[in-house]
N, C-alpha and C. Protein backbone atom coordinates (compact mmCIF):
# COMPACT_ATOMS: atom_id res chain seq x y z
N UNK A 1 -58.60 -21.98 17.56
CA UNK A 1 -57.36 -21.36 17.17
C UNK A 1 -56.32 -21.57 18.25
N UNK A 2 -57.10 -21.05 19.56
CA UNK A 2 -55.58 -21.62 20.35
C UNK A 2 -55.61 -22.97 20.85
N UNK A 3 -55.94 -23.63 20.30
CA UNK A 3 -55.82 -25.07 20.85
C UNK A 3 -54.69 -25.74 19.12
N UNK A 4 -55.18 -24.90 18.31
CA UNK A 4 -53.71 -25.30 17.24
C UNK A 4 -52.36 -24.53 17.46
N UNK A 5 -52.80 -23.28 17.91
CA UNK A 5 -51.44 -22.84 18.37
C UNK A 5 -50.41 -23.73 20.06
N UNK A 6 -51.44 -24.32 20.49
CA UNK A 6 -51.21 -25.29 21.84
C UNK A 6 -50.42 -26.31 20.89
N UNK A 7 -51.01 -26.90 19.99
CA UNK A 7 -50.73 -28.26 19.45
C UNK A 7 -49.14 -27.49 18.68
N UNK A 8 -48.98 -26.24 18.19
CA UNK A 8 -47.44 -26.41 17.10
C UNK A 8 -46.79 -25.73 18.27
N UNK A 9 -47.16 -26.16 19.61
CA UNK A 9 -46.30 -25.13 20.30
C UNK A 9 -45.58 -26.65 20.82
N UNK A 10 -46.36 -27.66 21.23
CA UNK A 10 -46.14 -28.60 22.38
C UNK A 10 -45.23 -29.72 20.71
N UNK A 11 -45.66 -29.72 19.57
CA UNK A 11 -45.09 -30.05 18.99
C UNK A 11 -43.33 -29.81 18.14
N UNK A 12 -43.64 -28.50 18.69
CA UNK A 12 -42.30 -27.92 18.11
C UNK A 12 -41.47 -28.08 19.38
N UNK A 13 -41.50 -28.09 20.57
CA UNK A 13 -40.70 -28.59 21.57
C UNK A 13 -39.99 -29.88 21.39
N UNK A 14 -41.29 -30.92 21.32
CA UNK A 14 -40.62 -32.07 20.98
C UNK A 14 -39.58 -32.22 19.99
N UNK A 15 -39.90 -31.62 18.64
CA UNK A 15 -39.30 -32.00 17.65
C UNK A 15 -37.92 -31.45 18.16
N UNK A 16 -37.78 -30.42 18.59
CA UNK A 16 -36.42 -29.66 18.95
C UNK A 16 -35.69 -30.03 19.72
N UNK A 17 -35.71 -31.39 20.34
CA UNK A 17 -34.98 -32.14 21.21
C UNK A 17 -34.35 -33.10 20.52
N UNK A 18 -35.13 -33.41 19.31
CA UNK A 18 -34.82 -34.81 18.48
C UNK A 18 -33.79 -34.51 17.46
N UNK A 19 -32.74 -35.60 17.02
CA UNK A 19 -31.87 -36.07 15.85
C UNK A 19 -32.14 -35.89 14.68
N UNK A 20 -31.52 -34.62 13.85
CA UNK A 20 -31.68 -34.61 12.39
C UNK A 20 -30.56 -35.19 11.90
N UNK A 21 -31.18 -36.29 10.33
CA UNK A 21 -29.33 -36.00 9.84
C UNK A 21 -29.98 -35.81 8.34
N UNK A 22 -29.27 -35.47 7.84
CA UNK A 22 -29.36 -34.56 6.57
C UNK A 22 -28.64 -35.68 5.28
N UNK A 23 -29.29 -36.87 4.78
CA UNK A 23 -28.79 -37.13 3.92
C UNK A 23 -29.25 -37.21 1.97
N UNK A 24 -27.62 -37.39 1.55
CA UNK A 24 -27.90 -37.21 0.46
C UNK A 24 -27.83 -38.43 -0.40
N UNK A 25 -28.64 -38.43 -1.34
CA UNK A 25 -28.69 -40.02 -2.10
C UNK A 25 -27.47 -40.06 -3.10
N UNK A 26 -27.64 -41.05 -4.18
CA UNK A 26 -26.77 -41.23 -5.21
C UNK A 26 -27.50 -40.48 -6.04
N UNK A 27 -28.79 -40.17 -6.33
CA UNK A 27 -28.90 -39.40 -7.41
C UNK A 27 -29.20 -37.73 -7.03
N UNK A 28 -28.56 -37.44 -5.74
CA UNK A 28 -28.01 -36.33 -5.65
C UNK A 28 -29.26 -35.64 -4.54
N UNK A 29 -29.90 -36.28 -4.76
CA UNK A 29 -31.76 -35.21 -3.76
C UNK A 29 -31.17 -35.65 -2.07
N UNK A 30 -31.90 -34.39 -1.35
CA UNK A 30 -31.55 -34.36 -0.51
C UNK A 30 -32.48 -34.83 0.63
N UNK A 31 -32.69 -35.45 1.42
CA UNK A 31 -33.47 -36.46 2.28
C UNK A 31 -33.27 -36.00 3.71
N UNK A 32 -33.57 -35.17 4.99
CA UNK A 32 -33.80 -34.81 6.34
C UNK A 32 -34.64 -36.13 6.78
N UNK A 33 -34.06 -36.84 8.12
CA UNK A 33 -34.54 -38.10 8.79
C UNK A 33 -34.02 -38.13 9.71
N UNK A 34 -35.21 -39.00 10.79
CA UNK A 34 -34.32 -39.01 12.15
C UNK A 34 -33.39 -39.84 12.46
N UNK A 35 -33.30 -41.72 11.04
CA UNK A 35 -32.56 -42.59 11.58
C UNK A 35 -31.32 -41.80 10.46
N UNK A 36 -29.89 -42.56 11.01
CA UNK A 36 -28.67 -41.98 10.33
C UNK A 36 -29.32 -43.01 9.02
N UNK A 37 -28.41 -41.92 7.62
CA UNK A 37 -28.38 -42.62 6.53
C UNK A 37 -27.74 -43.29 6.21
N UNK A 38 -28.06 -44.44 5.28
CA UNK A 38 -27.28 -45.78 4.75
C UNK A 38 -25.93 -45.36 4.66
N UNK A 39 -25.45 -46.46 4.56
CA UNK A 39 -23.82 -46.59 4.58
C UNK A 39 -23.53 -45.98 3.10
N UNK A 40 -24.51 -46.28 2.16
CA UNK A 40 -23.75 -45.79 0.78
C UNK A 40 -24.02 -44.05 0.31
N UNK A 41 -24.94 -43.74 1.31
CA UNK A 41 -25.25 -42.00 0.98
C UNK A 41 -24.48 -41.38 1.62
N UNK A 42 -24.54 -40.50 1.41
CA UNK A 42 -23.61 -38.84 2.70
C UNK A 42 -24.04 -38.66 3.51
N UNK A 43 -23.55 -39.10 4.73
CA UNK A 43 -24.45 -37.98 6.05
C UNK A 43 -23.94 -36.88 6.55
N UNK A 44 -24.51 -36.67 6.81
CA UNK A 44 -23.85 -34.96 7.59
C UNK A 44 -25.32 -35.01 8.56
N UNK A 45 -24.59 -35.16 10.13
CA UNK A 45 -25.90 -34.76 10.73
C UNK A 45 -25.71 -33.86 11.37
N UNK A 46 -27.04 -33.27 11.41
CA UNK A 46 -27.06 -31.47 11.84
C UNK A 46 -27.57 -31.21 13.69
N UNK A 47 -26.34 -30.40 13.79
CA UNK A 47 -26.38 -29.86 15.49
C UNK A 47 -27.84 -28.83 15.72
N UNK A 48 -28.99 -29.87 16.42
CA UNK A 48 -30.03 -28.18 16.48
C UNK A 48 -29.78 -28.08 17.55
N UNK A 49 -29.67 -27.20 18.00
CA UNK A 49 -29.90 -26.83 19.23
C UNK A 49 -31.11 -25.44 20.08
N UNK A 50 -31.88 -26.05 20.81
CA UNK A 50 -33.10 -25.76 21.40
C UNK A 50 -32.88 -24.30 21.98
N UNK A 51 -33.09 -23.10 21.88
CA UNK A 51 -33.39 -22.09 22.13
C UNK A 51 -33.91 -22.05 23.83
N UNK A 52 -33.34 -21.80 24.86
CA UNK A 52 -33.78 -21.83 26.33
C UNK A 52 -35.01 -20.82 26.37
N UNK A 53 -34.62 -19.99 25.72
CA UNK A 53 -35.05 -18.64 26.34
C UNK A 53 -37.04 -19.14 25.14
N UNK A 54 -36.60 -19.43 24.37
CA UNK A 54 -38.17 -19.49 23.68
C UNK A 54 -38.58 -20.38 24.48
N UNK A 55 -37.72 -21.21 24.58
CA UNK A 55 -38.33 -22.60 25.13
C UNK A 55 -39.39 -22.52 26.35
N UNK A 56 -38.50 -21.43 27.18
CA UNK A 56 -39.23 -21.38 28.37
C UNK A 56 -40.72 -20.46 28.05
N UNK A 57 -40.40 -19.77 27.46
CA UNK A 57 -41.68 -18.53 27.00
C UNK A 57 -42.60 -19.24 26.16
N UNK A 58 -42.44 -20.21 25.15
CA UNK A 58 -43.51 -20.79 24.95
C UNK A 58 -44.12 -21.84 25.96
N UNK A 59 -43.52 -22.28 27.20
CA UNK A 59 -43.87 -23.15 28.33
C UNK A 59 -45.09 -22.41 28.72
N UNK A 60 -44.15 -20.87 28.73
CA UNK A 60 -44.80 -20.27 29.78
C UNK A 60 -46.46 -19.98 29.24
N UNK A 61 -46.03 -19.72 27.85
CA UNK A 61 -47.65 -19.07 27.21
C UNK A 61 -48.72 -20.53 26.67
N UNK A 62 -47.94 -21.54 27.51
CA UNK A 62 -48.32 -22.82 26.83
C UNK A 62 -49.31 -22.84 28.76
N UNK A 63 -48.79 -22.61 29.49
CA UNK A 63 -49.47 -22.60 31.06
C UNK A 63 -50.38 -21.11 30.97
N UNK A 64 -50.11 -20.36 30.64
CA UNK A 64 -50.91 -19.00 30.29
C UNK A 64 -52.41 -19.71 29.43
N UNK A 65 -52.66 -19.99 28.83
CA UNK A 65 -53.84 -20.55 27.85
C UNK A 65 -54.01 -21.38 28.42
N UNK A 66 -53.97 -22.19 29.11
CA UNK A 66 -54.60 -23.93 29.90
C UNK A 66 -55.04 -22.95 31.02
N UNK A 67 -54.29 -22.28 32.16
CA UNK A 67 -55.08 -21.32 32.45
C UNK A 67 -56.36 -20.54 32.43
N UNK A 68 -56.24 -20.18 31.07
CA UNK A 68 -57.24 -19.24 30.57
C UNK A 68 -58.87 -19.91 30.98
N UNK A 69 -57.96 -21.24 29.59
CA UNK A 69 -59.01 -22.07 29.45
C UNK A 69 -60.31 -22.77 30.92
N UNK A 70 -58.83 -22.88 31.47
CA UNK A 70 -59.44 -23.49 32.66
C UNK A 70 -60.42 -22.40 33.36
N UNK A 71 -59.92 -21.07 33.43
CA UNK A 71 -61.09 -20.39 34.29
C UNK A 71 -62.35 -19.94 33.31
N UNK A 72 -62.09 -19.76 31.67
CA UNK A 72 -63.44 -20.06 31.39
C UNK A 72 -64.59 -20.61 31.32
N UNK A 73 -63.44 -22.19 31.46
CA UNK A 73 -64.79 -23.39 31.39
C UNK A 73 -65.64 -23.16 33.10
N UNK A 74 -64.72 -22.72 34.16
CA UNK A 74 -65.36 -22.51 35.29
C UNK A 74 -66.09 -21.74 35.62
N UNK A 75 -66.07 -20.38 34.23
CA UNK A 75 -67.02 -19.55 34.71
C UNK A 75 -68.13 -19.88 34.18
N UNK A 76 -67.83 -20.72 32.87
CA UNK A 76 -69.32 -21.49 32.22
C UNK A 76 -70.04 -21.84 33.10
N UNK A 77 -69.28 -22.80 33.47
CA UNK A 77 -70.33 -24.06 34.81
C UNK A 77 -71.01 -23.12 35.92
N UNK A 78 -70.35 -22.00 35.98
CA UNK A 78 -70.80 -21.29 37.62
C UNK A 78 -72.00 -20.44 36.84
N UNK A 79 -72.00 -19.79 35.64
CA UNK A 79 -73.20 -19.00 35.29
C UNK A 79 -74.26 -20.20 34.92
N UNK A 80 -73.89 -21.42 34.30
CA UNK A 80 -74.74 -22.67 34.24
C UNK A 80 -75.35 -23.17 35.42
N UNK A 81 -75.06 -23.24 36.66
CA UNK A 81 -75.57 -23.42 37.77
C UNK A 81 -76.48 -22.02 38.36
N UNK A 82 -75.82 -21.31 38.11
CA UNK A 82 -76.51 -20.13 38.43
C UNK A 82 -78.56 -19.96 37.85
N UNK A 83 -78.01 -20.22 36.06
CA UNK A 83 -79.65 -20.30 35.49
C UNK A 83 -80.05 -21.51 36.12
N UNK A 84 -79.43 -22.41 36.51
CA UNK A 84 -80.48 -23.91 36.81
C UNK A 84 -81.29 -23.15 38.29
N UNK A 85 -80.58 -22.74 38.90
CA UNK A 85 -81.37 -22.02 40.46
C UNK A 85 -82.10 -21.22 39.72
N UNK A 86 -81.74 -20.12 39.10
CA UNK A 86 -82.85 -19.12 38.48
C UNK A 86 -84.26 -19.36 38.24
N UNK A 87 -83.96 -20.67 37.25
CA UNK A 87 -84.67 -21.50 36.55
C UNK A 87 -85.58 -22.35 37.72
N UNK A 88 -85.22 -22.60 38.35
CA UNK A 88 -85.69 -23.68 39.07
C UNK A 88 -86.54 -22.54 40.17
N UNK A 89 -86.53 -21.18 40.86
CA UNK A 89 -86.87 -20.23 41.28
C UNK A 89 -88.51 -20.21 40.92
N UNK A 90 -88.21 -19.66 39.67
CA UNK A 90 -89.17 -19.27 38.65
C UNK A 90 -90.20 -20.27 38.95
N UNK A 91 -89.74 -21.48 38.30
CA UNK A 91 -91.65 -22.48 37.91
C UNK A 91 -91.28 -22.62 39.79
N UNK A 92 -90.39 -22.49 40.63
CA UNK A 92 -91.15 -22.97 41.90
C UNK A 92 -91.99 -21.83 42.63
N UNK A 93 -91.80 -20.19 41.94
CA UNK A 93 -92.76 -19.23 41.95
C UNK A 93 -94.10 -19.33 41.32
N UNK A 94 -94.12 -19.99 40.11
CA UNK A 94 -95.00 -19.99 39.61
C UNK A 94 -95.93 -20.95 39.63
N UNK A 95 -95.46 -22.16 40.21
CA UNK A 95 -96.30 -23.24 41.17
C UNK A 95 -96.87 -22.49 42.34
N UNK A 96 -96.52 -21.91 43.27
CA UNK A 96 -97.20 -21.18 44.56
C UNK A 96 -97.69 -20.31 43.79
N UNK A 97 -97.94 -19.68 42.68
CA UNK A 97 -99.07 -18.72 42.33
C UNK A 97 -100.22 -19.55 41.95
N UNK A 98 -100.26 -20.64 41.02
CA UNK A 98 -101.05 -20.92 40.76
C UNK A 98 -101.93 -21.63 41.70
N UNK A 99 -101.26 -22.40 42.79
CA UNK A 99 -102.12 -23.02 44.35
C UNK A 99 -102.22 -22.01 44.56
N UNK A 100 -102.21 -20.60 45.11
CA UNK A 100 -102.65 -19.27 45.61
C UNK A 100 -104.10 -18.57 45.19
N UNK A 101 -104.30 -19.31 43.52
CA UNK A 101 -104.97 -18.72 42.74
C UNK A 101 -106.22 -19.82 42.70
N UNK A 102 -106.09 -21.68 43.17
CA UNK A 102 -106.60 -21.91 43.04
C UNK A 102 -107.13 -22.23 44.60
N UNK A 103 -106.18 -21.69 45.40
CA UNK A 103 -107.23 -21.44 46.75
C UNK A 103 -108.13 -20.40 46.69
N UNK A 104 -107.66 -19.29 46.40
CA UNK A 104 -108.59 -18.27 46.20
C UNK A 104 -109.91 -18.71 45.88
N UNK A 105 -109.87 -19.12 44.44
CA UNK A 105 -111.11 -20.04 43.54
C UNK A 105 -111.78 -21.02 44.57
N UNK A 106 -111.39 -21.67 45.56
CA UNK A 106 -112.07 -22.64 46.31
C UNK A 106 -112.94 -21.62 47.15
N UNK A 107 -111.83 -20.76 47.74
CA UNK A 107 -112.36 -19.94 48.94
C UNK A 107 -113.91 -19.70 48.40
N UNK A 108 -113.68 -18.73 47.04
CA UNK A 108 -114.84 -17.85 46.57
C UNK A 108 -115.90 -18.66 46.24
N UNK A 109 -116.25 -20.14 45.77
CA UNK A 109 -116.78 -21.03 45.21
C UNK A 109 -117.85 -21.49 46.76
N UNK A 110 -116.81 -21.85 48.05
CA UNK A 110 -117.57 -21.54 49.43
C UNK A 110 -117.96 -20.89 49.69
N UNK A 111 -117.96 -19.70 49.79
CA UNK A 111 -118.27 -18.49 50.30
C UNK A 111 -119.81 -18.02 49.41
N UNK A 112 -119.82 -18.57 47.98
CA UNK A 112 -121.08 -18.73 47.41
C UNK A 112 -121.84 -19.83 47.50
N UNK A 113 -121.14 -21.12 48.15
CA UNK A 113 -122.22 -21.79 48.41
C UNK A 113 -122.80 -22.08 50.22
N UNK A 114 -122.30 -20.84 50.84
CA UNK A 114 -122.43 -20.67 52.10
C UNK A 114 -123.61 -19.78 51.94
N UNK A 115 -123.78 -18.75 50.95
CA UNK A 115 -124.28 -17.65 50.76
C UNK A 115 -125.96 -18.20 50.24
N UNK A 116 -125.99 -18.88 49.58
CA UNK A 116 -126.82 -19.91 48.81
C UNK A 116 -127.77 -20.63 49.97
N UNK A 117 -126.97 -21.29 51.13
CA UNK A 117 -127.46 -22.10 52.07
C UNK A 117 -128.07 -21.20 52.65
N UNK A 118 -127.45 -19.72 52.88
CA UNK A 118 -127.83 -18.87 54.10
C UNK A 118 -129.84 -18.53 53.48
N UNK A 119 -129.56 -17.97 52.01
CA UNK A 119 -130.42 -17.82 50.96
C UNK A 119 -131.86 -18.61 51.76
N UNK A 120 -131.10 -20.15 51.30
CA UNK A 120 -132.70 -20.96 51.61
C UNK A 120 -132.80 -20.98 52.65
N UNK A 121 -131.96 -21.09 54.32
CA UNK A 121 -132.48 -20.88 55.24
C UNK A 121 -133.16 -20.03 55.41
N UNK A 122 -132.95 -18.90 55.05
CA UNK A 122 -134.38 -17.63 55.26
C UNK A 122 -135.43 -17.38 54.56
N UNK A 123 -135.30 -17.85 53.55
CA UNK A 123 -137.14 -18.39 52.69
C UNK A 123 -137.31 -19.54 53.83
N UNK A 124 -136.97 -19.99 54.30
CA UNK A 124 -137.64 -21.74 55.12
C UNK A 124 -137.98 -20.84 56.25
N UNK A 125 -137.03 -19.94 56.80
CA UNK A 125 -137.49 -19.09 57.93
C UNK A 125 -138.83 -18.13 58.04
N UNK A 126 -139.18 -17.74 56.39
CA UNK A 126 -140.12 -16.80 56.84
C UNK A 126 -141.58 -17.42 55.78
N UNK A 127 -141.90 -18.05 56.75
CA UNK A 127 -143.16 -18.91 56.67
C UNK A 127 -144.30 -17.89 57.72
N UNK A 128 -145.40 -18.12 56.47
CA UNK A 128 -146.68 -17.36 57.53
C UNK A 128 -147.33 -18.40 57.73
N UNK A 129 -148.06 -18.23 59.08
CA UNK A 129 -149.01 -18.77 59.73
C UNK A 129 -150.62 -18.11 59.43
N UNK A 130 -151.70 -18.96 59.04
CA UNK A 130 -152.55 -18.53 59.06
C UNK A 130 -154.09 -19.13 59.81
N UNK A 131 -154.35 -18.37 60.63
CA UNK A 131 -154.78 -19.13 61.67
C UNK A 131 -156.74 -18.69 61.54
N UNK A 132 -157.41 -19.43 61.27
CA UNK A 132 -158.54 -18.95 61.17
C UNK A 132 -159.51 -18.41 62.57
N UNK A 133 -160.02 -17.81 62.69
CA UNK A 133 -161.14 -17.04 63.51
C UNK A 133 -161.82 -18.41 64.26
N UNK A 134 -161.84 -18.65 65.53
CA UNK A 134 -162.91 -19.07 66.40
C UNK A 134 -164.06 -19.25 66.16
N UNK A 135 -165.09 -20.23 66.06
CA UNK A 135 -166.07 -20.10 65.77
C UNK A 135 -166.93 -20.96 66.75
N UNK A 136 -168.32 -20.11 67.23
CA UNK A 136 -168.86 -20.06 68.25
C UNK A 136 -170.17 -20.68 68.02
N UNK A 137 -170.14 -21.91 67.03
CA UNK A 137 -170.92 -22.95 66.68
C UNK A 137 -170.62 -23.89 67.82
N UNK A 138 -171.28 -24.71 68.31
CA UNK A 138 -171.22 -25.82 68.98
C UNK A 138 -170.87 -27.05 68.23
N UNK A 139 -170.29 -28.20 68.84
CA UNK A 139 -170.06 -29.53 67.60
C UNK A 139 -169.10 -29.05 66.55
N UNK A 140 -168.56 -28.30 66.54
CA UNK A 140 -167.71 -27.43 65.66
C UNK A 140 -165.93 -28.30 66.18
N UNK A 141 -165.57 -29.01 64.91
CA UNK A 141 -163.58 -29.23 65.48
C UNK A 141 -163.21 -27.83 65.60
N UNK A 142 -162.07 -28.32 66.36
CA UNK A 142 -160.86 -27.15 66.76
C UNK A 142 -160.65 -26.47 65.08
N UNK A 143 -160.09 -25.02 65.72
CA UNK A 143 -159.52 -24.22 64.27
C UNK A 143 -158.44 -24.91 63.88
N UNK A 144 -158.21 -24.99 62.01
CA UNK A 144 -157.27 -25.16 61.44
C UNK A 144 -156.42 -24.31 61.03
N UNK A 145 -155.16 -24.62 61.47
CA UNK A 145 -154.20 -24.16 61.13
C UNK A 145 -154.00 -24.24 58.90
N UNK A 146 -152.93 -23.50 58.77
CA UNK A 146 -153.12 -23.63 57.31
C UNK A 146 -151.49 -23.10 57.23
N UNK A 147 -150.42 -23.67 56.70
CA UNK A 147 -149.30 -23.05 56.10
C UNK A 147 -149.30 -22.34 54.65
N UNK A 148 -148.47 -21.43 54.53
CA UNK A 148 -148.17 -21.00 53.47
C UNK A 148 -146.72 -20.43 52.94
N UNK A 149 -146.24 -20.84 51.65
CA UNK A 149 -144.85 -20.76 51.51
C UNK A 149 -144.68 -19.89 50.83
N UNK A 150 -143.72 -18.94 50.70
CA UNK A 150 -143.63 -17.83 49.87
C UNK A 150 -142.47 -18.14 49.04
C-alpha cells in the first residue's frame, strides 16, 4: 500500500510540472495532450500551476516512508542475525552435550573394564597350594606339589 501511495505521489509531481493543452476537434470532443494541437483544432492551453506548499509535504512524507522503510528492513536484518547466533548457540550447545555424554559413556565402559581385569587378577591371585606330607620311606622322590584353581 505504501509503496502505491510512493508511486501516485512521485508521479503526480512529475505530471504537475508538465504542459497541458486542452484541445478541441472538428467534431466537437474534447482531447487533453501534452504536444500543442493541430493547426486545424482549438487550442487553449491550460496554466497548472504546482502547489509549493503540497509539493513540499508530499516530499516530505515521500522521505518520511523511505525512512520508515529503511529502518524496518534494518531491524529485519538485525533480529535475522540475531536468530543465526541464537541458532548457531544452540546445536554448538548441543554438540558439547552430546561429546560430554559420550565421554561419560567411555569413562564408564573403562572403569568396567578396569573392574573386570581387577576381577581376574584376584581369582589368579588366590590359588591354593597343596603340599603333601613327608614321607619317611627310603628311595622315596621328593614331595609333590599339586595346584588347584578355584
Amino acid at each position: 500500500m505504501r509503496v502505491l501511495i510512493l508511486l501516485a505521489m512521485v508521479l503526480s509531481y512529475h505530471s504537475a510540472s508538465a504542459e497541458v493543452f486542452k484541445c478541441i476537434g472538428k467534431d466537437g470532443k474534447t482531447i487533453y495532450q501534452a504536444k500543442p494541437c493541430q493547426t486545424s483544432d482549438k487550442t487553449v492551453q491550460l496554466d497548472i500551476q504546482a502547489n509549493e506548499a503540497q509539493e513540499a509535504a508530499a516530499k516530505a512524507k515521500l522521505e518520511a516512508l523511505q525512512n520508515e522503510q529503511e529502518a524496518a528492513k534494518a531491524a529485519k536484518l538485525e533480529a535475522e542475525r540475531r536468530d543465526a547466533i541464537l541458532k548457531n548457540q544452540t546445536e554448538s550447545t548441543n554438540a558439547l552435550k552430546q561429546s560430554a555424554i559420550a565421554q561419560q559413556q567411555q569413562v564408564e565402559a573403562e572403569q568396567r573394564q578396569a573392574a573386570a581385569l581387577e576381577r581376574q587378577a584376584q581369582q589368579n591371585s588366590n590359588r591354593v597350594l597343596i603340599v603333601a606330607p613327608p614321607t619317611a620311606l627310603p628311595g622315596m622322590p621328593a614331595p609333590v606339589t599339586t595346584e588347584i584353581l578355584r
